[in-house]
N, C-alpha and C. Protein backbone atom coordinates (compact mmCIF):
# COMPACT_ATOMS: atom_id res chain seq x y z
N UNK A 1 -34.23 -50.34 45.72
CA UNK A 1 -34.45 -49.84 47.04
C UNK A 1 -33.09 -49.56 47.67
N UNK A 2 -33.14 -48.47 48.67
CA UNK A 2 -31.62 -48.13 48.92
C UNK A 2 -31.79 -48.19 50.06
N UNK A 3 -30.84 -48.62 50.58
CA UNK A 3 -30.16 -49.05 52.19
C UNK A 3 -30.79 -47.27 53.10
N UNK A 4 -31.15 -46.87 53.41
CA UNK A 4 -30.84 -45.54 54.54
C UNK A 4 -30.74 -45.69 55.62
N UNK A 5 -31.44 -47.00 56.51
CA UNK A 5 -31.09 -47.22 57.76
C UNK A 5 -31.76 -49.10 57.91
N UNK A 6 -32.05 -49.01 59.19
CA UNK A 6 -32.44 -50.74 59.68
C UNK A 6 -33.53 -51.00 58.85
N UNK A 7 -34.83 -49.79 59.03
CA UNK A 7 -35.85 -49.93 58.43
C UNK A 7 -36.11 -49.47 57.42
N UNK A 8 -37.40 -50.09 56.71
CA UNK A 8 -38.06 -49.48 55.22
C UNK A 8 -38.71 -48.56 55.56
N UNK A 9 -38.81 -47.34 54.94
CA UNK A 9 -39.68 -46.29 55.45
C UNK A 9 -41.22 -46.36 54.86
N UNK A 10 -41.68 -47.27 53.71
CA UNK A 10 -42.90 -47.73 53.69
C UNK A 10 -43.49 -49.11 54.30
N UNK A 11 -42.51 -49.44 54.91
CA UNK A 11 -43.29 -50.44 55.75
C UNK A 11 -42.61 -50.54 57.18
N UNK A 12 -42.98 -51.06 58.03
CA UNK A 12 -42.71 -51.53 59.57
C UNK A 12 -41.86 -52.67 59.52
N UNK A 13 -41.05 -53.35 58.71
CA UNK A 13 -40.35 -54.00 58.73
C UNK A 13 -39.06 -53.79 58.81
N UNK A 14 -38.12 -54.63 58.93
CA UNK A 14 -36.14 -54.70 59.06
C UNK A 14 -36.24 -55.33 57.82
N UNK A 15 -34.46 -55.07 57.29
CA UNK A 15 -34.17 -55.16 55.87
C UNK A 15 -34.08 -56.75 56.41
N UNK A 16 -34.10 -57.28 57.44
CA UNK A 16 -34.09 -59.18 57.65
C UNK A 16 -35.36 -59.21 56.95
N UNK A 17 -36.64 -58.35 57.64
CA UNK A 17 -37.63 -59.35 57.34
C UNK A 17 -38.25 -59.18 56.15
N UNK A 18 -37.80 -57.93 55.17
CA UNK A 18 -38.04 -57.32 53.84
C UNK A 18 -37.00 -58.96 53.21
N UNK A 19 -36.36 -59.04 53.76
CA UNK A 19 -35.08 -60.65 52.86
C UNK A 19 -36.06 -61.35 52.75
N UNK A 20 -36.58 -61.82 54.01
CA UNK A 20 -37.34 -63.17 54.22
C UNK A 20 -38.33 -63.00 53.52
N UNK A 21 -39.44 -61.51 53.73
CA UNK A 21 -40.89 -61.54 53.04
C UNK A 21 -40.24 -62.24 51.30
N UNK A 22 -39.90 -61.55 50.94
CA UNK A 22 -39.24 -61.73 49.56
C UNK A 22 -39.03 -62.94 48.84
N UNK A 23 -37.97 -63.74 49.85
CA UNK A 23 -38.01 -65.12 50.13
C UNK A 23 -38.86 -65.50 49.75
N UNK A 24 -39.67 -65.30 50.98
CA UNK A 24 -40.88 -66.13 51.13
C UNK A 24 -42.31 -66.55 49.80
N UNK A 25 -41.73 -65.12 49.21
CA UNK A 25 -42.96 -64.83 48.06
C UNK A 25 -42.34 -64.91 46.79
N UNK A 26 -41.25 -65.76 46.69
CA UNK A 26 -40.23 -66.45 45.44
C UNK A 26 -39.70 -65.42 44.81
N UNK A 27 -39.27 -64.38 45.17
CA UNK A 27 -38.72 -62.71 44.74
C UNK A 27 -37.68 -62.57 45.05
N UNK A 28 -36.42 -63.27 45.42
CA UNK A 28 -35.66 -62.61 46.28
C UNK A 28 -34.64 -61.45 45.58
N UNK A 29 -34.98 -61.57 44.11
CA UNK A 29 -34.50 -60.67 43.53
C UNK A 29 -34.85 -59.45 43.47
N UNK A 30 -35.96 -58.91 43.87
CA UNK A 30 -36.36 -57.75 43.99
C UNK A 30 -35.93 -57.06 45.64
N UNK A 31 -34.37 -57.73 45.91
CA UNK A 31 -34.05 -57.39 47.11
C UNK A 31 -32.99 -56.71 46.63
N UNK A 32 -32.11 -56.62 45.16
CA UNK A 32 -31.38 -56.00 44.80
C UNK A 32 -31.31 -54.68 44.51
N UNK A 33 -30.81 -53.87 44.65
CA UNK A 33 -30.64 -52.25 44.42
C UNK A 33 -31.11 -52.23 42.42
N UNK A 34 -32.41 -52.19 42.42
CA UNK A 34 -32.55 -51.77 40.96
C UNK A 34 -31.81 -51.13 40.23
N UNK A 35 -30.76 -50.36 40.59
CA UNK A 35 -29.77 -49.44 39.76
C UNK A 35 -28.50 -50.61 39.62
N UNK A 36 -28.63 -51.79 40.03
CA UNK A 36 -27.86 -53.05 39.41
C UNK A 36 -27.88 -53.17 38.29
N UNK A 37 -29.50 -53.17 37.55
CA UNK A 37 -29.77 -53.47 36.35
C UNK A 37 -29.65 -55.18 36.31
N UNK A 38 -28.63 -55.54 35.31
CA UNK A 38 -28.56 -57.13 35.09
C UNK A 38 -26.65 -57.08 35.07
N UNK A 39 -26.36 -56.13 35.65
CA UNK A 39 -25.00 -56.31 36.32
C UNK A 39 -24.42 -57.31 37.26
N UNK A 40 -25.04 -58.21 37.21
CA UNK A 40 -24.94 -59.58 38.09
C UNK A 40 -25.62 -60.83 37.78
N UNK A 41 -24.64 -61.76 38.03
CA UNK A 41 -25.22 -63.32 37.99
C UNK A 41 -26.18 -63.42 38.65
N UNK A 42 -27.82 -63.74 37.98
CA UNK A 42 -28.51 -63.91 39.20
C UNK A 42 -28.57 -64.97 39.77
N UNK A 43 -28.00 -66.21 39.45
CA UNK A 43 -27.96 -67.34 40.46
C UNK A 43 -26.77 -67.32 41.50
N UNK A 44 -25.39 -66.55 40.93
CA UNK A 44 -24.21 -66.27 42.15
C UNK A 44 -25.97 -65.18 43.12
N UNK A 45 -25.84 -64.12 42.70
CA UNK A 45 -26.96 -63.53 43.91
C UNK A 45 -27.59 -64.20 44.74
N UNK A 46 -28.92 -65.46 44.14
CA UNK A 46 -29.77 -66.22 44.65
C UNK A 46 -28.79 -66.84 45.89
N UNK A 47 -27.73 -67.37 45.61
CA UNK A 47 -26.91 -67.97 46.16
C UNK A 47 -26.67 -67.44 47.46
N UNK A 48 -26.08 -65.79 47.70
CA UNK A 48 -25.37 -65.33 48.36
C UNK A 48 -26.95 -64.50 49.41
N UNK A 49 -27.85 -64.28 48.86
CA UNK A 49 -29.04 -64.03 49.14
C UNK A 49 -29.84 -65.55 50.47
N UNK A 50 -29.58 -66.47 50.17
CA UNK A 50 -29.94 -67.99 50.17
C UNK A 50 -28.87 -67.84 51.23
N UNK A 51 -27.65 -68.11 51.42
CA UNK A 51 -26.90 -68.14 52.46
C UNK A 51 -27.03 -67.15 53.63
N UNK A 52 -27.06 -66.34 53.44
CA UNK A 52 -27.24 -64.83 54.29
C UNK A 52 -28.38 -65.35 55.06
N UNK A 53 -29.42 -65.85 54.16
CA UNK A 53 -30.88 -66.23 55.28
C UNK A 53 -30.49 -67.20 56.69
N UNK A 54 -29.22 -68.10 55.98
CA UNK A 54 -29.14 -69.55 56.50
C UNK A 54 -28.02 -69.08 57.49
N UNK A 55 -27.38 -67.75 57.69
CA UNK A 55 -26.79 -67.52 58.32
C UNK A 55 -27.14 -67.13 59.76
N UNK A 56 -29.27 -66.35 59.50
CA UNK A 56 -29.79 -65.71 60.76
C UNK A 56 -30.37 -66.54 60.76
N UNK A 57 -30.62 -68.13 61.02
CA UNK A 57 -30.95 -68.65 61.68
C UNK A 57 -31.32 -68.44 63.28
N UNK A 58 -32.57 -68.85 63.40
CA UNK A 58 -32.72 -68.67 65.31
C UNK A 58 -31.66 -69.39 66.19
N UNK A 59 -31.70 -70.42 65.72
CA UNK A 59 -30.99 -71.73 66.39
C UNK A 59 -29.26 -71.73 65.84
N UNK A 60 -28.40 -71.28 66.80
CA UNK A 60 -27.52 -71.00 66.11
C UNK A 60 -26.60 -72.43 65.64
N UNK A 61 -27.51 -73.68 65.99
CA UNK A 61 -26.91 -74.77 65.39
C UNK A 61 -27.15 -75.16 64.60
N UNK A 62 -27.90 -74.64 63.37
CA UNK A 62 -28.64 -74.63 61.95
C UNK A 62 -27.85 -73.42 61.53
N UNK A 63 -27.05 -72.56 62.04
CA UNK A 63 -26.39 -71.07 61.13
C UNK A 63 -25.06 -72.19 60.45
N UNK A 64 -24.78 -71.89 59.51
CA UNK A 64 -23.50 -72.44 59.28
C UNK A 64 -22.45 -71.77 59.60
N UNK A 65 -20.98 -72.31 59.79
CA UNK A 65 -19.83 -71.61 60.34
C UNK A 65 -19.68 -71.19 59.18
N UNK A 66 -17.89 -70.51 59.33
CA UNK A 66 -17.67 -69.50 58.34
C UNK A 66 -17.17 -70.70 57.45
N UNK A 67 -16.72 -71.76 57.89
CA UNK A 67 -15.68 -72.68 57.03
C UNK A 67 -17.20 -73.51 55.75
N UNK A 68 -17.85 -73.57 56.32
CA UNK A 68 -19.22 -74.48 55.57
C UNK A 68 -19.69 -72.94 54.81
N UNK A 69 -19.62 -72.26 55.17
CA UNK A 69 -20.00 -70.96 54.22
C UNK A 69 -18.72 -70.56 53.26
N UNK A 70 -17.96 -70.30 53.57
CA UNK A 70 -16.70 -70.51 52.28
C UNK A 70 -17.06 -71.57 51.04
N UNK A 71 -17.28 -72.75 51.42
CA UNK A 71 -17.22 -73.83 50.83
C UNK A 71 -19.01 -73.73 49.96
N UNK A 72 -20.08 -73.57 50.83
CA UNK A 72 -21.49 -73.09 50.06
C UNK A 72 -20.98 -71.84 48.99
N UNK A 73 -20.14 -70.52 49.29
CA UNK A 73 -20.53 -69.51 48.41
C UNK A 73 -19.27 -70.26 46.94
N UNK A 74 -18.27 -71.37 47.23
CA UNK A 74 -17.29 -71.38 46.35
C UNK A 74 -17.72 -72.90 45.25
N UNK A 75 -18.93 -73.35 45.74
CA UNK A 75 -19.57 -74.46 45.18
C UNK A 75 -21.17 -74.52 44.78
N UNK A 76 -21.64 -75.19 44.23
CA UNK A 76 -22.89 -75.24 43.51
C UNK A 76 -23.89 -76.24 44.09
N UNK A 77 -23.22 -76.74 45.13
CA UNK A 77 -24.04 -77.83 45.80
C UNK A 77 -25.78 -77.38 45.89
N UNK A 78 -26.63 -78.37 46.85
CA UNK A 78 -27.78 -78.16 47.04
C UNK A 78 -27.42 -77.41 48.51
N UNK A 79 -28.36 -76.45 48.86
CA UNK A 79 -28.39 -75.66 50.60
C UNK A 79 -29.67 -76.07 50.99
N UNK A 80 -29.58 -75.67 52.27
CA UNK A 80 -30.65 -76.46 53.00
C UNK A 80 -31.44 -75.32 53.03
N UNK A 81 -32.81 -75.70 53.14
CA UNK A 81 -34.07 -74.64 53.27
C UNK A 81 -33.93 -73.33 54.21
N UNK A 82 -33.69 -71.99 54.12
CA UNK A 82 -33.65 -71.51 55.29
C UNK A 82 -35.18 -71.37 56.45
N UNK A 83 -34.93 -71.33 57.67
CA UNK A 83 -36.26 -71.53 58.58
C UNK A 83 -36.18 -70.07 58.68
N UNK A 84 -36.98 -69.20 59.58
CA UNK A 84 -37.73 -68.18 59.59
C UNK A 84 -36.13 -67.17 60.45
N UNK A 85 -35.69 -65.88 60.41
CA UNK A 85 -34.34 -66.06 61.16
C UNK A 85 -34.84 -65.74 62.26
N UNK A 86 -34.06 -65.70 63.14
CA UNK A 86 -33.99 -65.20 64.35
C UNK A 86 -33.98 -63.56 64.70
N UNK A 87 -33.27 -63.02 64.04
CA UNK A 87 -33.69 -61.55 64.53
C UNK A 87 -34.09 -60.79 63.67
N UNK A 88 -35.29 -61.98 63.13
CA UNK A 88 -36.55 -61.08 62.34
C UNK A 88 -37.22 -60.27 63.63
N UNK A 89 -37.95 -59.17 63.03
CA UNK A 89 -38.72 -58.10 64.40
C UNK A 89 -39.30 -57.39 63.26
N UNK A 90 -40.19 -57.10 64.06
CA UNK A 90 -41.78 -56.80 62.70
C UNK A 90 -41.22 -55.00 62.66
N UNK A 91 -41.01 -55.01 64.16
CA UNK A 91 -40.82 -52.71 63.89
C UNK A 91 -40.28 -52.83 65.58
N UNK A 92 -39.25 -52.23 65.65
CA UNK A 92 -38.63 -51.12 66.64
C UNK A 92 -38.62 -49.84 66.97
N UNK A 93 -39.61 -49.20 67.74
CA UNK A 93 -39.92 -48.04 67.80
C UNK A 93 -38.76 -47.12 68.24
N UNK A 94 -38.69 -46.20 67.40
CA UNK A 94 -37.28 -45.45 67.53
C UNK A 94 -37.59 -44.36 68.77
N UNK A 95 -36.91 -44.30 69.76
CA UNK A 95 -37.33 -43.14 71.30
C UNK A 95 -36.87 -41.77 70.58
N UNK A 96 -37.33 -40.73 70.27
CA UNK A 96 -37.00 -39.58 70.06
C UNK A 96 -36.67 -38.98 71.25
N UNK A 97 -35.64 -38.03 71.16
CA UNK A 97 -35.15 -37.47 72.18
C UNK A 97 -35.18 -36.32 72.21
N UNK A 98 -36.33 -35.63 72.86
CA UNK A 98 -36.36 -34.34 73.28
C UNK A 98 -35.50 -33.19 73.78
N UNK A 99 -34.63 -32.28 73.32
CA UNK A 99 -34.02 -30.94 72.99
C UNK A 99 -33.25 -31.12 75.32
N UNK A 100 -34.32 -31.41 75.35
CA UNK A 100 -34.15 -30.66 77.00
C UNK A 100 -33.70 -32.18 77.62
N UNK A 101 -33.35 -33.24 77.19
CA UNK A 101 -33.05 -34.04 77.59
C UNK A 101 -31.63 -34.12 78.41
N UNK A 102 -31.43 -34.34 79.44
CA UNK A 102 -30.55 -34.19 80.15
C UNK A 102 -29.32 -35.61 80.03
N UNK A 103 -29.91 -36.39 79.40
CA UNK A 103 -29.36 -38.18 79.59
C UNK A 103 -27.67 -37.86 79.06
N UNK A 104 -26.52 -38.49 79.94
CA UNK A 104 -25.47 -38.38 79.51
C UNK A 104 -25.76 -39.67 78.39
N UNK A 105 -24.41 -39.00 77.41
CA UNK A 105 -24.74 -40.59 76.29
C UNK A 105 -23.54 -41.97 77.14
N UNK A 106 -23.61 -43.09 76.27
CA UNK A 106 -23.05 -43.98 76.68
C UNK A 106 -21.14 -43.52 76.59
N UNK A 107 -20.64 -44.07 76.71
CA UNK A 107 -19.36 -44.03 75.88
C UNK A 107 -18.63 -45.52 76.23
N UNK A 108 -17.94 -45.58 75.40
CA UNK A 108 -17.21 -47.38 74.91
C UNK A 108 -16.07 -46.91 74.75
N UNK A 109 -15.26 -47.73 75.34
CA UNK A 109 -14.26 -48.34 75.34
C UNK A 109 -13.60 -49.27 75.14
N UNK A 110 -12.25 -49.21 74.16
CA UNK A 110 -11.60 -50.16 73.84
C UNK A 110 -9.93 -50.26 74.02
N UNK A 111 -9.16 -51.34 74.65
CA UNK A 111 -8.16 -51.15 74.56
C UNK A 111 -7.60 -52.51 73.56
N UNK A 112 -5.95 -51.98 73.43
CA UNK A 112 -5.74 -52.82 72.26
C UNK A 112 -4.52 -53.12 72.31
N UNK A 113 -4.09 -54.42 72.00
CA UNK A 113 -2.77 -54.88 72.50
C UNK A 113 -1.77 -55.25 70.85
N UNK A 114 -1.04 -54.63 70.18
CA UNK A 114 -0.27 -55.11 68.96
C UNK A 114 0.97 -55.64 69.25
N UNK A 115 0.51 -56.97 69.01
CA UNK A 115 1.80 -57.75 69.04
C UNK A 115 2.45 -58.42 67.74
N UNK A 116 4.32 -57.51 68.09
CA UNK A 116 5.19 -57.79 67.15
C UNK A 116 5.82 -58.55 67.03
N UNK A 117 6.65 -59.13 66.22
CA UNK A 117 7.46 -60.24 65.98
C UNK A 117 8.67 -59.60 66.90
N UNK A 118 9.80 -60.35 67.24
CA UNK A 118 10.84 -60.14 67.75
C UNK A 118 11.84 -59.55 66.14
């Protein structure tokens, strides 16, 4: 399956909750781009698949930091169960925007400070 945007175009789901269904239904390998083939460890995958869940946690005091995630993707330990994530969302209806629409768009801004050594 290939990435084209947030959603699957045969189902109403986000590529979160396509992770989790997957998860959920002991597959998580069929979350890999089939044109992988067996070009990969599938337990490094399971692994990095398994963390990623434990990362969208709802509760961001169950996400692990980056330092406990270094240490999960560079070790073999046991991980803790992931719970359901947080910005699972079943479908986001996309607003089409009609030709005659007048709406200015947003625009963002950023400024930026580079600081040199003496």
């Amino acid at each position: 399956m290939k990435n084209k945007g947030p959603f699957l175009s045969s189902q109403s789901i986000n590529l979160i909750g396509h992770a989790w269904r997957l998860w959920n239904e002991g597959v998580p390998l069929k979350f890999v781009d089939e044109h992988l083939e067996s070009s990969y460890v599938e337990s490094e995958v399971l692994r990095c698949i398994h963390i990623g869940l434990l990362c969208l946690q709802h509760n961001a005091d169950d996400r692990p930091d980056m330092t406990s995630v270094v240490i999960m993707l560079s070790s073999e330990g046991v991980l803790p169960e992931p719970k359901e994530p947080g910005f699972l969302l079943d479908h986001i209806p996309v607003r089409e925007e009609s030709p005659n629409n007048n709406a200015t768009p947003s625009s963002n801004k950023i400024s930026m400070t580079m600081l040199e050594a003496r």
